[in-house]
Protein backbone atom coordinates (compact mmCIF):
# COMPACT_ATOMS: atom_id res chain seq x y z
CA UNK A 1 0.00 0.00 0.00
CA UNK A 2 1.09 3.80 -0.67
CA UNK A 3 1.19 6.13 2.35
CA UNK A 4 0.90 9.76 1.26
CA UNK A 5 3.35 11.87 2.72
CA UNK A 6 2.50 14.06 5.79
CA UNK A 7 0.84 17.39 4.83
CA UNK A 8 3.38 19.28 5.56
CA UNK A 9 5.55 17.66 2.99
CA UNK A 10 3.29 18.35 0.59
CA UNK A 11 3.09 21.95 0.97
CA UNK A 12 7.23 21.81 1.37
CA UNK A 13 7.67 20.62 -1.88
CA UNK A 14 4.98 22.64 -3.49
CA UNK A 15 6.87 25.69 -2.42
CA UNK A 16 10.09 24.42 -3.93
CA UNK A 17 9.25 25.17 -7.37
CA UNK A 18 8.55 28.44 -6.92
CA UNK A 19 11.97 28.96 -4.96
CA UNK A 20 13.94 27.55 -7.39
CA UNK A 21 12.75 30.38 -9.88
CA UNK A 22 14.93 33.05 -7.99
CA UNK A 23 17.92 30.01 -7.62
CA UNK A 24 20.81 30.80 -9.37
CA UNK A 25 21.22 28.33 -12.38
CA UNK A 26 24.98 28.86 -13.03
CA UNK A 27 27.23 25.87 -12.10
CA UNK A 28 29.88 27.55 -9.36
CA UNK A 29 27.66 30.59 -8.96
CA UNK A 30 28.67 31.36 -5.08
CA UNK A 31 27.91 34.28 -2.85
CA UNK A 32 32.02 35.27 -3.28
CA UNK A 33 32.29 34.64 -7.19
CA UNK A 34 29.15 37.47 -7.64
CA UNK A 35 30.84 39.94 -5.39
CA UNK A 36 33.81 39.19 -7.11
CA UNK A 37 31.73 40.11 -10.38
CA UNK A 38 30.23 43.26 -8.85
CA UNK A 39 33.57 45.00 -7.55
CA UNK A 40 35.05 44.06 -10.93
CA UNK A 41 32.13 45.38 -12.77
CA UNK A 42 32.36 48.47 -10.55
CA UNK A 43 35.77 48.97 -11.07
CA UNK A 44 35.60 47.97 -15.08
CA UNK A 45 32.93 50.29 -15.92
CA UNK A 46 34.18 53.44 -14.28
CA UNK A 47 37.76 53.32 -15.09
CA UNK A 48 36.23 52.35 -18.92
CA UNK A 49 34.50 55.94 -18.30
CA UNK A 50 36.95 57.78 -17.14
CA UNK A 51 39.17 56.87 -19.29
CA UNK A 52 37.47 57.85 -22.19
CA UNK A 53 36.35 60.81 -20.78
CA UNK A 54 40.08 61.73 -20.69
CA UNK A 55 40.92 60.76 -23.99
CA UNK A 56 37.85 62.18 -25.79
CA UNK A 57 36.56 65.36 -23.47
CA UNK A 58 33.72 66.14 -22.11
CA UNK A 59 32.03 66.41 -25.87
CA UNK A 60 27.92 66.17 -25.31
CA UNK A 61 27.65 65.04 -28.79
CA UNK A 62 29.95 62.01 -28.14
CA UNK A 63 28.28 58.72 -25.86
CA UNK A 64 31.50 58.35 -23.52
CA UNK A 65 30.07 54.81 -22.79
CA UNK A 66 28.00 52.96 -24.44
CA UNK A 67 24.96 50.62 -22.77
CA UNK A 68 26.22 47.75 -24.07
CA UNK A 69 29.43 47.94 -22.60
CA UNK A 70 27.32 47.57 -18.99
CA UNK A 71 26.11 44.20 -20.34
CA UNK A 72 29.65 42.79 -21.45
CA UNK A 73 30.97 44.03 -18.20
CA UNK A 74 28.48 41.21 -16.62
CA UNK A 75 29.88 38.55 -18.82
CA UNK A 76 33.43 39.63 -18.33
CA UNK A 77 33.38 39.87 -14.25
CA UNK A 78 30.08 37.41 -13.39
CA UNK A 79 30.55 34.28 -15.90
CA UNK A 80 34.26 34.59 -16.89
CA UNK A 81 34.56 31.17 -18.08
CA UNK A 82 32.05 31.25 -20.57
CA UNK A 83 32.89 31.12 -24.67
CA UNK A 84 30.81 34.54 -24.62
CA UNK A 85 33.06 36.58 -22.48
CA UNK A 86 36.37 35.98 -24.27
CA UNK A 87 38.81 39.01 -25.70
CA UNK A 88 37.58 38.79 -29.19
CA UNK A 89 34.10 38.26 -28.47
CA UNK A 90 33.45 40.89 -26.43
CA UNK A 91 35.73 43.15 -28.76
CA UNK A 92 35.07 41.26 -32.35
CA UNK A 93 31.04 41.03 -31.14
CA UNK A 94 30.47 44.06 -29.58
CA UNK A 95 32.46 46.01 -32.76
CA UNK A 96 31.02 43.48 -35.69
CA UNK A 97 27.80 44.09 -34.23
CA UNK A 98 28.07 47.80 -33.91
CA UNK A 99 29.17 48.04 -37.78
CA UNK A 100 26.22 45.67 -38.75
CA UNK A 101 24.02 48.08 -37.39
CA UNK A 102 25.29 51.40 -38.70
CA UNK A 103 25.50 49.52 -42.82
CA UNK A 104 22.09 48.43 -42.00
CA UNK A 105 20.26 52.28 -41.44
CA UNK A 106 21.88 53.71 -44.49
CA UNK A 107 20.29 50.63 -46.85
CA UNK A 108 16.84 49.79 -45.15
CA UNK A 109 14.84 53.37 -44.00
CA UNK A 110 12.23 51.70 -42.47
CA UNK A 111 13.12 51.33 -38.53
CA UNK A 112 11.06 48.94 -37.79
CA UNK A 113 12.44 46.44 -40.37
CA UNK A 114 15.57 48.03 -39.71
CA UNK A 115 16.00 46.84 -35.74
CA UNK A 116 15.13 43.62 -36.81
CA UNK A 117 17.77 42.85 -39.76
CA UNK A 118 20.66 44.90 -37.47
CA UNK A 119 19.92 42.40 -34.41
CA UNK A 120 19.60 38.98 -37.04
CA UNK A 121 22.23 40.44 -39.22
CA UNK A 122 24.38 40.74 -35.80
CA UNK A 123 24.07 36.93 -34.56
CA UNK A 124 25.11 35.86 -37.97
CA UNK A 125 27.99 38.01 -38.71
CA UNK A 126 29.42 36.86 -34.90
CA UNK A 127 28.72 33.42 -35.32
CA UNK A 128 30.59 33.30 -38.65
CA UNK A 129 33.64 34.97 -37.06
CA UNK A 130 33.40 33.19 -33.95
CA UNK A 131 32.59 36.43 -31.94
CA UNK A 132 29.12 35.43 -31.04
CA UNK A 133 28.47 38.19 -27.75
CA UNK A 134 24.68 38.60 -26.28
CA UNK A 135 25.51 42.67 -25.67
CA UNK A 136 26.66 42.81 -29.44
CA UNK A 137 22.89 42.56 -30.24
CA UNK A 138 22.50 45.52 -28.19
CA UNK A 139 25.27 47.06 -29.98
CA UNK A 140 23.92 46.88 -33.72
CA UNK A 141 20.49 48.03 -32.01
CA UNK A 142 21.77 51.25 -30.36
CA UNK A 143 23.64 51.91 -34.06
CA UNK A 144 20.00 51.87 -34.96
CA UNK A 145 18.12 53.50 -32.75
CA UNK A 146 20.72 55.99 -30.86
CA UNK A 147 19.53 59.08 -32.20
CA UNK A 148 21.75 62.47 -33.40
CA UNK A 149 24.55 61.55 -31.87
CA UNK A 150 24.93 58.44 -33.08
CA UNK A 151 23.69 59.09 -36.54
CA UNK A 152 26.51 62.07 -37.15
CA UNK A 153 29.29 59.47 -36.09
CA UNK A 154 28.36 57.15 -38.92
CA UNK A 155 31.16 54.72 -39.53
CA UNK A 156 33.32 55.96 -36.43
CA UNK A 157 30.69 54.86 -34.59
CA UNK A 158 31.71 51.50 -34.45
CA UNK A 159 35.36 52.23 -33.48
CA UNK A 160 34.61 55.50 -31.31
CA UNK A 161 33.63 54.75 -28.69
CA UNK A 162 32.06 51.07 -29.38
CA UNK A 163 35.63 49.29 -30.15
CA UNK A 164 37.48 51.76 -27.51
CA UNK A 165 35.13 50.82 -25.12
CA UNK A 166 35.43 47.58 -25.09
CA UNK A 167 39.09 46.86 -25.32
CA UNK A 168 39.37 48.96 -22.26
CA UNK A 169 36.93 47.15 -20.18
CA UNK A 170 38.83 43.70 -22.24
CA UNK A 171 42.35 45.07 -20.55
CA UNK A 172 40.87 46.40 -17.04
CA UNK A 173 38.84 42.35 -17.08
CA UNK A 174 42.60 41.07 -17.46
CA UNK A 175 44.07 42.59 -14.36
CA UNK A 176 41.65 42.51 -12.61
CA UNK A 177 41.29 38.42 -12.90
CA UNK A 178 45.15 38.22 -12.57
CA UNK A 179 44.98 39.87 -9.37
CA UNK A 180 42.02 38.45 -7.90
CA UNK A 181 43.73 34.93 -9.36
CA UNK A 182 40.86 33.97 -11.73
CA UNK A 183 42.03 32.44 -15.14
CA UNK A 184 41.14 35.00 -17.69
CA UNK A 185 40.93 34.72 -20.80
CA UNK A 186 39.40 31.28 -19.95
CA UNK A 187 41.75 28.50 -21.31
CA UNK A 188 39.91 25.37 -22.26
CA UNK A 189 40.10 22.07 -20.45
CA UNK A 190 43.14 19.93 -22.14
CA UNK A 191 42.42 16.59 -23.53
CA UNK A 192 44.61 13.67 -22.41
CA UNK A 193 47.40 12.84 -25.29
CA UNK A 194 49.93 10.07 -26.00
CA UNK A 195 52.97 10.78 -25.13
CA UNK A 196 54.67 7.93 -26.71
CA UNK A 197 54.60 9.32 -30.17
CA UNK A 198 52.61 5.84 -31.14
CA UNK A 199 49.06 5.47 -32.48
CA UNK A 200 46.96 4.00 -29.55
CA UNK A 201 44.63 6.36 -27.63
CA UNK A 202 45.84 7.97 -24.14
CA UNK A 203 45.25 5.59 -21.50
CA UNK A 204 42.52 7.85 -19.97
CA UNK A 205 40.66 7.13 -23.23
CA UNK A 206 40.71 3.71 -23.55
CA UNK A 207 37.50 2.88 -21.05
CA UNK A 208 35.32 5.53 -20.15
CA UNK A 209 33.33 8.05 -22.65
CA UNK A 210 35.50 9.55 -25.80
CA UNK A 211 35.05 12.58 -27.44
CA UNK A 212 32.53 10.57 -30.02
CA UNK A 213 30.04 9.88 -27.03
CA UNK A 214 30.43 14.08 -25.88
CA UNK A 215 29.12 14.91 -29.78
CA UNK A 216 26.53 12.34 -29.78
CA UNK A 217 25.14 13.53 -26.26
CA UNK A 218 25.52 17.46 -27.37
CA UNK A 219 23.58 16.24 -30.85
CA UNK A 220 20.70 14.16 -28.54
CA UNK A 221 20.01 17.60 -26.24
CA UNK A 222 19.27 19.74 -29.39
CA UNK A 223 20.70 22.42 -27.15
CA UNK A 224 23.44 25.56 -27.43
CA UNK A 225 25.08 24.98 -24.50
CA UNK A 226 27.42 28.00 -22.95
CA UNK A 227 30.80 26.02 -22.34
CA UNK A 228 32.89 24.68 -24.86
CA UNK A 229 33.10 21.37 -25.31
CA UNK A 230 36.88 20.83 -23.92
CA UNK A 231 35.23 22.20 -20.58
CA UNK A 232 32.91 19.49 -20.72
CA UNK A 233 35.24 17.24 -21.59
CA UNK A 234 37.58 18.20 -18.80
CA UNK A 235 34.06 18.66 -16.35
CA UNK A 236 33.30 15.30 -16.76
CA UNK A 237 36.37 13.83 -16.18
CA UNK A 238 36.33 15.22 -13.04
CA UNK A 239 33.05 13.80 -12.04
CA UNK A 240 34.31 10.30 -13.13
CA UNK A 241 37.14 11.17 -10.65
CA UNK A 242 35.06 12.37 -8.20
CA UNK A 243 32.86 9.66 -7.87
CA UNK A 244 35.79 7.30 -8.02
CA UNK A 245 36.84 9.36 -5.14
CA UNK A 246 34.01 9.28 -2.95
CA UNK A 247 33.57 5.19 -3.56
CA UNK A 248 37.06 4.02 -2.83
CA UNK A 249 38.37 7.33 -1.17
CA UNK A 250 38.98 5.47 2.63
CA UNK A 251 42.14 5.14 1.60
CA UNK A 252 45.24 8.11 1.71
CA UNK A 253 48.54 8.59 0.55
CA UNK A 254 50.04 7.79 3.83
CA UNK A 255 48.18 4.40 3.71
CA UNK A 256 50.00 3.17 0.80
CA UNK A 257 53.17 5.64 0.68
CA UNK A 258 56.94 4.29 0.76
CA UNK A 259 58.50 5.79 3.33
CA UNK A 260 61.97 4.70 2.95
CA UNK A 261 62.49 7.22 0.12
CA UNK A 262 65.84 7.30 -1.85
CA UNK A 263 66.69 11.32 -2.38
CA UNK A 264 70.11 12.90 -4.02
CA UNK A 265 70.92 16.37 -3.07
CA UNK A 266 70.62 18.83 -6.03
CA UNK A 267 74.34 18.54 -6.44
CA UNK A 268 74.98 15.35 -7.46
CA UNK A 269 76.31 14.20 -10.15
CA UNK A 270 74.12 12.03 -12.91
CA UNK A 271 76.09 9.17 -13.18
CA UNK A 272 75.71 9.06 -9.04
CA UNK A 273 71.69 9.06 -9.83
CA UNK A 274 71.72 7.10 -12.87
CA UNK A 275 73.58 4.49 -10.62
CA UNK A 276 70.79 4.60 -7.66
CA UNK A 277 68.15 4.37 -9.87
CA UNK A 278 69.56 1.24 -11.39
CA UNK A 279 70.40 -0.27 -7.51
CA UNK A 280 67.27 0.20 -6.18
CA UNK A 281 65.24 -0.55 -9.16
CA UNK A 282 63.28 2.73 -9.04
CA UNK A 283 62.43 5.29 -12.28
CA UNK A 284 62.25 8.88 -9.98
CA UNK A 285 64.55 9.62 -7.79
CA UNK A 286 63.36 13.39 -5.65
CA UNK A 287 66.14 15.91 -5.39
CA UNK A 288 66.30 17.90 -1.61
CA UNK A 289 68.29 21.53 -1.68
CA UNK A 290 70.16 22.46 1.20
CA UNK A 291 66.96 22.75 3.60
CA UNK A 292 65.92 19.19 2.69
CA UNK A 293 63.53 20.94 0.87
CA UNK A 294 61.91 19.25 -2.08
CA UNK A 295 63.67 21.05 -5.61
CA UNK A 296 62.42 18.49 -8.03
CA UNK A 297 62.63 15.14 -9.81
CA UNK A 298 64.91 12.53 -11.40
CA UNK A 299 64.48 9.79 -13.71
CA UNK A 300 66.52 7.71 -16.68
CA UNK A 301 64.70 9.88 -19.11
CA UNK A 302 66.32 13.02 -17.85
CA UNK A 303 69.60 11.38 -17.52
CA UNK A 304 69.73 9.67 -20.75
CA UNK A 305 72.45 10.83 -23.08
CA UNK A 306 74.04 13.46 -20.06
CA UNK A 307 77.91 13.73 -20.23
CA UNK A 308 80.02 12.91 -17.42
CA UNK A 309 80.19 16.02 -15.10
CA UNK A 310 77.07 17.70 -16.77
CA UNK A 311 74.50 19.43 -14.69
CA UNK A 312 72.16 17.12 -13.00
CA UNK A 313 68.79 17.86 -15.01
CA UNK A 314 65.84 18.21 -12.50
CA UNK A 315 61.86 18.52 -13.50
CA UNK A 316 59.43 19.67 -11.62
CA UNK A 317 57.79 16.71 -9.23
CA UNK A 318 54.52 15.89 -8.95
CA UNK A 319 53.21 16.24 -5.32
CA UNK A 320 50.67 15.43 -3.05
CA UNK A 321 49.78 15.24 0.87
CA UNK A 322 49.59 12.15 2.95
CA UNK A 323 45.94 12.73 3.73
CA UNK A 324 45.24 13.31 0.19
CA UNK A 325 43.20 10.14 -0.78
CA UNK A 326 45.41 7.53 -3.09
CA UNK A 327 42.91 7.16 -5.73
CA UNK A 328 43.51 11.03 -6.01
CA UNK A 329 46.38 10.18 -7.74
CA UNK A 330 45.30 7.79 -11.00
CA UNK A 331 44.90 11.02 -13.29
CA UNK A 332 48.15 12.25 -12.64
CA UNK A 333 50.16 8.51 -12.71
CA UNK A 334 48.44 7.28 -15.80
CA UNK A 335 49.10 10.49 -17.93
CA UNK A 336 52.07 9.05 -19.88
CA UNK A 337 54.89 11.08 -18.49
CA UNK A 338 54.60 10.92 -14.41
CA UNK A 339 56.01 7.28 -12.86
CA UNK A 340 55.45 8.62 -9.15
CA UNK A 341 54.08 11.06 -6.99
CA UNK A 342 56.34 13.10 -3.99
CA UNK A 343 54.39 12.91 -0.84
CA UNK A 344 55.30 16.17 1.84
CA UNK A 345 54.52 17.19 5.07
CA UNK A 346 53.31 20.32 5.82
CA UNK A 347 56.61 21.59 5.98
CA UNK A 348 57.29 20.52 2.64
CA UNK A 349 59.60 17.70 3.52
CA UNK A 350 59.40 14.49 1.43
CA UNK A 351 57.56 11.84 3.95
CA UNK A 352 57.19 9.34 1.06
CA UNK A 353 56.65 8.27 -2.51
CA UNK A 354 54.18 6.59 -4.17
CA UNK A 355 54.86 4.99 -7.94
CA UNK A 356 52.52 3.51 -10.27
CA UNK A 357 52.92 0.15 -8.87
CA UNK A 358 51.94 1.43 -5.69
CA UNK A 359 48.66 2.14 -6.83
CA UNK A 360 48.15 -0.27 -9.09
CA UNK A 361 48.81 -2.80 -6.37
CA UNK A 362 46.29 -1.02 -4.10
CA UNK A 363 43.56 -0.85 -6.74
CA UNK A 364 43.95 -4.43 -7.33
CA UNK A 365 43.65 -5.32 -3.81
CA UNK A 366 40.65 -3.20 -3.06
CA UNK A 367 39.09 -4.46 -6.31
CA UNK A 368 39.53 -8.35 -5.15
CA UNK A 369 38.40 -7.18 -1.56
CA UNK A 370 35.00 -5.36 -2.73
CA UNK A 371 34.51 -8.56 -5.36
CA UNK A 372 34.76 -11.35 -2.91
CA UNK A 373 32.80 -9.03 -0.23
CA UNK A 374 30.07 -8.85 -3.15
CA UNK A 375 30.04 -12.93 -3.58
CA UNK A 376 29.72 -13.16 0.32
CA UNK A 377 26.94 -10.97 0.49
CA UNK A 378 25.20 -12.56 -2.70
CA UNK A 379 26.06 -16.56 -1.09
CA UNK A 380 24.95 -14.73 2.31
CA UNK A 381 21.05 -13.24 0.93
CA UNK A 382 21.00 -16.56 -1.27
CA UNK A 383 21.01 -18.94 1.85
């Protein structure tokens, strides 16, 4: 038999429609990312002003700043990520756009018609450069519509103050995301790659979804989604990580770490590390400065082909902390070019190593463990 739930369910989950409405929708849309947007938006738009109040004087027949500028500025400081807000859309878009519309009032006289074809005319001419930018649409509009002024600018519209405008707020978005150490412009999730030069697929790419299965989902949604498709790719990668994380995450670093690690000091020699590696069997050997501190890696790639009394060539290490979880680590050891991770203390000392074998011993282990656990359960509901 069905129980309905208790009234005052019901009436909870009839309200949660309606709250959902004023929800924000954007993925990462926090409390500190929008007042991260509004003090750059504050900052973008009146420097943008000011500037070209300087430059151009206090001329009433000249728009300073125009209202589409205010609209970019939300793309450039809220959503900084997205394929709209890049360099040359917001300055190809907003400028494309702006030209579209001033071509289109001296052909077509009729405003009316006129709005119409600047606004379509707009969203094609961006989409075939690859500029496509919402506030561009605004843009060819006010070329339209933006009265005297406008009108005696003519072509310099477009470039004065349209294209001005928006490289300045384009340069003020760059500092300002460098210093409040957001990634602008956005740079696109990187595929994995083989980095043995042969023709098999990355081993990241062997199981899993490819980027086949991201086209054919993108296709079956019939949607224009606003993130590239490298973000997804890169997104849900993450999530597979993620989840991998939160299944089989009991274990950490310091579980499975080896803690008798063989270091060299930065200063020795490569035939000195060549010859540990080759003792003790090992492929990365981590190099301490003076403080013990960790400088970098070693391995028989680096040292290959090094003359006697050469330089001892150190890259950078790959690191982690021992309460990081272990399975944490599979991206990282089964890209192609890492063979172990550096483990450090909060100090930064080097507490132990982990290797590929390390993990894949672990995974095996806890795969065997959750398989026979499975059987006993299934022999256990069976009997």
């Amino acid at each position: 038999m069905i129980v309905p739930p208790p009234p005052h369910e019901v009436r909870k989950s009839g309200r949660l429609p309606r709250f959902k409405l004023f929800s924000p929708i954007l993925a990462g849309a926090t409390l500190k990312e929008r007042l991260i947007g509004c003090i750059g938006a504050l900052i973008g738009i009146c420097v943008t002003g000011l500037v070209c109040g300087f430059v151009f004087g206090d001329d009433p027949q000249l728009p300073l700043i125009v209202a589409p500028i205010g609209a970019s500025a939300v793309l450039l400081f809220a959503v900084p990520a997205s394929p709209l807000a890049q360099p040359w859309s917001i300055i190809g878009g907003n400028t494309i756009s702006a030209l579209i519309g001033v071509s289109v009032t001296y052909i077509v006289t009729d405003q009316m018609l006129a709005i119409g074809l600047a606004v379509a005319l707009a969203i094609l001419a961006m989409s075939l450069t690859r500029s496509l930018h919402p506030p561009g649409g605004a843009a060819a509009l006010t070329a339209v519509i933006g009265g005297a002024a406008v009108a005696r600018s003519g072509f310099w519209f477009p470039f004065i103050p349209v294209a001005i405008n928006s490289l300045i707020l384009v340069g003020l978005g760059i500092v300002f995301h460098r210093l409040a150490r957001r990634q602008y412009p956005h740079r696109p999730g990187i595929a994995p790659v083989n980095t043995h030069a042969t023709a098999d697929p990355p081993p990241a790419l062997r199981v899993g979804f490819n980027s086949e299965d991201i086209d054919s989902a993108i296709a079956r949604l019939n949607e224009t989604l606003d993130i590239s498709r490298e973000d997804i790719d890169a997104l849900l990668r993450e999530v597979e990580l993620q989840a991998l994380v939160r299944q089989r995450g009991e274990l950490t670093c310091a579980d499975i770490m080896s803690r008798d690690v063989v270091t060299v000091p930065g200063d020795t020699t490569p035939e000195h590390a060549r010859y540990l590696l080759l003792k003790h069997d090992i492929r990365t050997l981590p190099v301490l400065d003076e403080n013990e501190k960790l400088q970098g890696t070693v391995g028989l790639r680096e040292l290959a082909g090094k003359e006697p009394g050469s330089k001892l060539p150190i890259s950078a290490a790959a690191t982690a902390r021992p309460s990081d979880p272990a399975i944490g680590l599979l991206p990282r050891l089964t890209d192609g070019a890492t063979h172990a991770v550096v483990i450090l203390d909060d100090c930064g000392k080097v507490v132990g190593i982990i290797s590929q074998t390390d993990l894949l011993a672990t995974l095996a282990k806890s795969l065997s463990h959750n398989g026979l656990s499975e059987i006993m359960q299934g022999n256990g509901q069976g009997i």
